[in-house]
Protein backbone atom coordinates (compact mmCIF):
# COMPACT_ATOMS: atom_id res chain seq x y z
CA UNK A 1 -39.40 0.56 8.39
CA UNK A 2 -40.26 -3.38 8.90
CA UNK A 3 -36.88 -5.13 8.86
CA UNK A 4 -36.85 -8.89 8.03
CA UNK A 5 -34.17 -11.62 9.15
CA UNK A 6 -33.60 -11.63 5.39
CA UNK A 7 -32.84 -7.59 5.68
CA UNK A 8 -30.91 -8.30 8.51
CA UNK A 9 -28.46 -10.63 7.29
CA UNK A 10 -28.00 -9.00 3.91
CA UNK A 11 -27.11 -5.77 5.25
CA UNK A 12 -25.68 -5.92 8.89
CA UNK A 13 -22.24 -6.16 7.54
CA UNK A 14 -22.96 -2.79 5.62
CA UNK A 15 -24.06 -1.18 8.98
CA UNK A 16 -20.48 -2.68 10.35
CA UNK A 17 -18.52 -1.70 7.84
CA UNK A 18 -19.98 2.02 8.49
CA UNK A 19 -19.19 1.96 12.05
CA UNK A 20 -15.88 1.22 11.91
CA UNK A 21 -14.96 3.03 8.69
CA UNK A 22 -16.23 6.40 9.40
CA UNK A 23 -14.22 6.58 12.74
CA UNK A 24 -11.22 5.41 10.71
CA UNK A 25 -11.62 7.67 7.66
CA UNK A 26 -11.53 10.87 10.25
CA UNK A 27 -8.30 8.70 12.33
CA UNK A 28 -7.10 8.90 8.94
CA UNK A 29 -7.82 12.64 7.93
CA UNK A 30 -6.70 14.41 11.10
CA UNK A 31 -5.05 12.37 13.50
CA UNK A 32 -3.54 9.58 12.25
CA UNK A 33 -0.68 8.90 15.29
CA UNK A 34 -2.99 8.77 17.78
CA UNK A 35 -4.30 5.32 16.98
CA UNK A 36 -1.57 4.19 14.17
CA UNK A 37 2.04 4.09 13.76
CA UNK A 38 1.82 6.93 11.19
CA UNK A 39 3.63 10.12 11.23
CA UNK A 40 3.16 12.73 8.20
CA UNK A 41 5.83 15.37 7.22
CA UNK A 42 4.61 16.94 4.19
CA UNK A 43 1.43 18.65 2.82
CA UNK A 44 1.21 15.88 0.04
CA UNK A 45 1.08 13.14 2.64
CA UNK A 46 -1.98 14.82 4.65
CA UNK A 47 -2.91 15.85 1.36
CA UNK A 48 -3.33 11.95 0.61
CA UNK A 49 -4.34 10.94 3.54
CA UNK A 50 -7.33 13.86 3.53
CA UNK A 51 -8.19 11.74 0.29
CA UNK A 52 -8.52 8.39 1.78
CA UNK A 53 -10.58 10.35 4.84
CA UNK A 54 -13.33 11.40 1.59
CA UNK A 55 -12.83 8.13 -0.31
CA UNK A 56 -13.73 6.09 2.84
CA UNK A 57 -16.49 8.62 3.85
CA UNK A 58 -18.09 8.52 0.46
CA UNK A 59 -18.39 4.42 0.50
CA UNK A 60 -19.49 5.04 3.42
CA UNK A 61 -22.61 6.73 2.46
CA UNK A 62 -23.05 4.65 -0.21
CA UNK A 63 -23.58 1.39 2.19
CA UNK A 64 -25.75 3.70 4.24
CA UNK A 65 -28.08 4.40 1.09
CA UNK A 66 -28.08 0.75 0.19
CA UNK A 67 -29.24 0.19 3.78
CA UNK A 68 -32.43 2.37 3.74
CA UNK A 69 -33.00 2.27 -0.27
CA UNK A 70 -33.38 -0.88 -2.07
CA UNK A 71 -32.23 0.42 -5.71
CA UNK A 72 -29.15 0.98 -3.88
CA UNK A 73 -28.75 -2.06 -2.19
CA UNK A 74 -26.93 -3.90 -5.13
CA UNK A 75 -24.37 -1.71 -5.33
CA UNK A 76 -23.71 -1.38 -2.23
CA UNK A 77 -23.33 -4.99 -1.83
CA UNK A 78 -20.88 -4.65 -4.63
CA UNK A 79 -19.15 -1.83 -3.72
CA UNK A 80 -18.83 -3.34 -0.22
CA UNK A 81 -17.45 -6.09 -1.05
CA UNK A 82 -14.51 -4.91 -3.43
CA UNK A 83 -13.47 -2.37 -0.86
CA UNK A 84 -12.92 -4.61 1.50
CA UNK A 85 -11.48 -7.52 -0.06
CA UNK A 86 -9.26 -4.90 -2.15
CA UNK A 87 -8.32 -3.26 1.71
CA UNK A 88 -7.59 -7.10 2.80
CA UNK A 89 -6.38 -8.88 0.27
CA UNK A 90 -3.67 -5.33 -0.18
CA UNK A 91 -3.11 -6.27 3.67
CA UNK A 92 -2.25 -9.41 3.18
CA UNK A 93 0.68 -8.67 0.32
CA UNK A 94 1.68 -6.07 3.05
CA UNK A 95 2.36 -8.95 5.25
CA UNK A 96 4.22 -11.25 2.93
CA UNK A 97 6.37 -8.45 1.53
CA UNK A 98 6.69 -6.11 3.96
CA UNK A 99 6.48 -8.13 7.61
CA UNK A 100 4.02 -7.97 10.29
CA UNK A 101 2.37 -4.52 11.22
CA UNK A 102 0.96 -3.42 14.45
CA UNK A 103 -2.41 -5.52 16.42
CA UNK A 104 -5.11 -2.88 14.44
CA UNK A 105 -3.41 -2.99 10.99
CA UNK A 106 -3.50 -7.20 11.79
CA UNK A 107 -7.35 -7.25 13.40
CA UNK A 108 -7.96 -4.98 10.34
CA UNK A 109 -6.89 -7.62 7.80
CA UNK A 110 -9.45 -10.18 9.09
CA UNK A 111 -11.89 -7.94 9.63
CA UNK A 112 -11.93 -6.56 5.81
CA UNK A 113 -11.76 -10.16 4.84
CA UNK A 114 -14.51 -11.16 6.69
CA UNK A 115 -16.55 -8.60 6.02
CA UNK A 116 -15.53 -8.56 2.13
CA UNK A 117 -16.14 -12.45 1.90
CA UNK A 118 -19.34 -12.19 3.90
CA UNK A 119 -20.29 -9.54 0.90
CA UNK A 120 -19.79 -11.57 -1.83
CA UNK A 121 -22.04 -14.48 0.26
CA UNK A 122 -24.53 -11.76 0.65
CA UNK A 123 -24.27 -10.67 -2.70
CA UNK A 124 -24.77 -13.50 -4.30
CA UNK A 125 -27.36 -14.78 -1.91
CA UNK A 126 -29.69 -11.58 -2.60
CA UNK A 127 -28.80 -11.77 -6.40
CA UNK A 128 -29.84 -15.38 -6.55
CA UNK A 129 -32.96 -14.89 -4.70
CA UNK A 130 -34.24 -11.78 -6.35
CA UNK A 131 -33.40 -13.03 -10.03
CA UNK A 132 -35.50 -16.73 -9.72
């Protein structure tokens, strides 16, 4: 598989977003006070937080498909993009309401936002340039 610069920059932010989400999905799924300040006491909250582990995983293999697939690179893009401005933007309100969390919840907020803005620039980019 031939990648272009094009390739590159429309999908390298997928390929980021994989790396770090699939480590975080299974921080979140099984071990979630080793690298966050979060401590579970009942079934329901590993229970939920098993659910975030597949919802993250799942997007995550989405992005990978858009990667290597091209009818799945629009979605991707879109999918992408709304995760991670929904993760950052949800951060954000977090921060206003609720105060300031630890370094990796605050690296985490510019990080979705970057990613999720450099989505919609790579989104609209590949849509503009594959619909003229």
């Amino acid at each position: 598989m031939q990648l272009t610069n094009k390739d590159i920059i429309t999908k390298i932010h997928l390929i980021i977003s994989v790396c770090i989400v699939v480590p975080v999905s299974f921080f979140y799924g099984f071990n979630q006070s080793s690298q966050f300040d979060i401590h579970l006491d009942t079934i329901d909250e590993h229970n939920f937080f098993k659910a975030i582990m597949g919802l993250y995983l799942g997007f995550s293999t989405l992005w990978i498909l858009g990667v290597f697939k091209a009818n799945y690179l629009k979605i991707a893009l879109v999918t992408n993009m709304i995760f991670m401005l929904g993760l950052g933007f949800g951060r954000l309100l977090s921060l206003t309401l609720d105060g300031v969390p630890t370094f990796g919840y605050q690296f985490g907020t510019f990080a979705e936002l970057f990613l999720g803005f450099y989505g919609l620039w790579a989104l609209l980019s590949h849509h503009t340039t594959t619909n003229t």
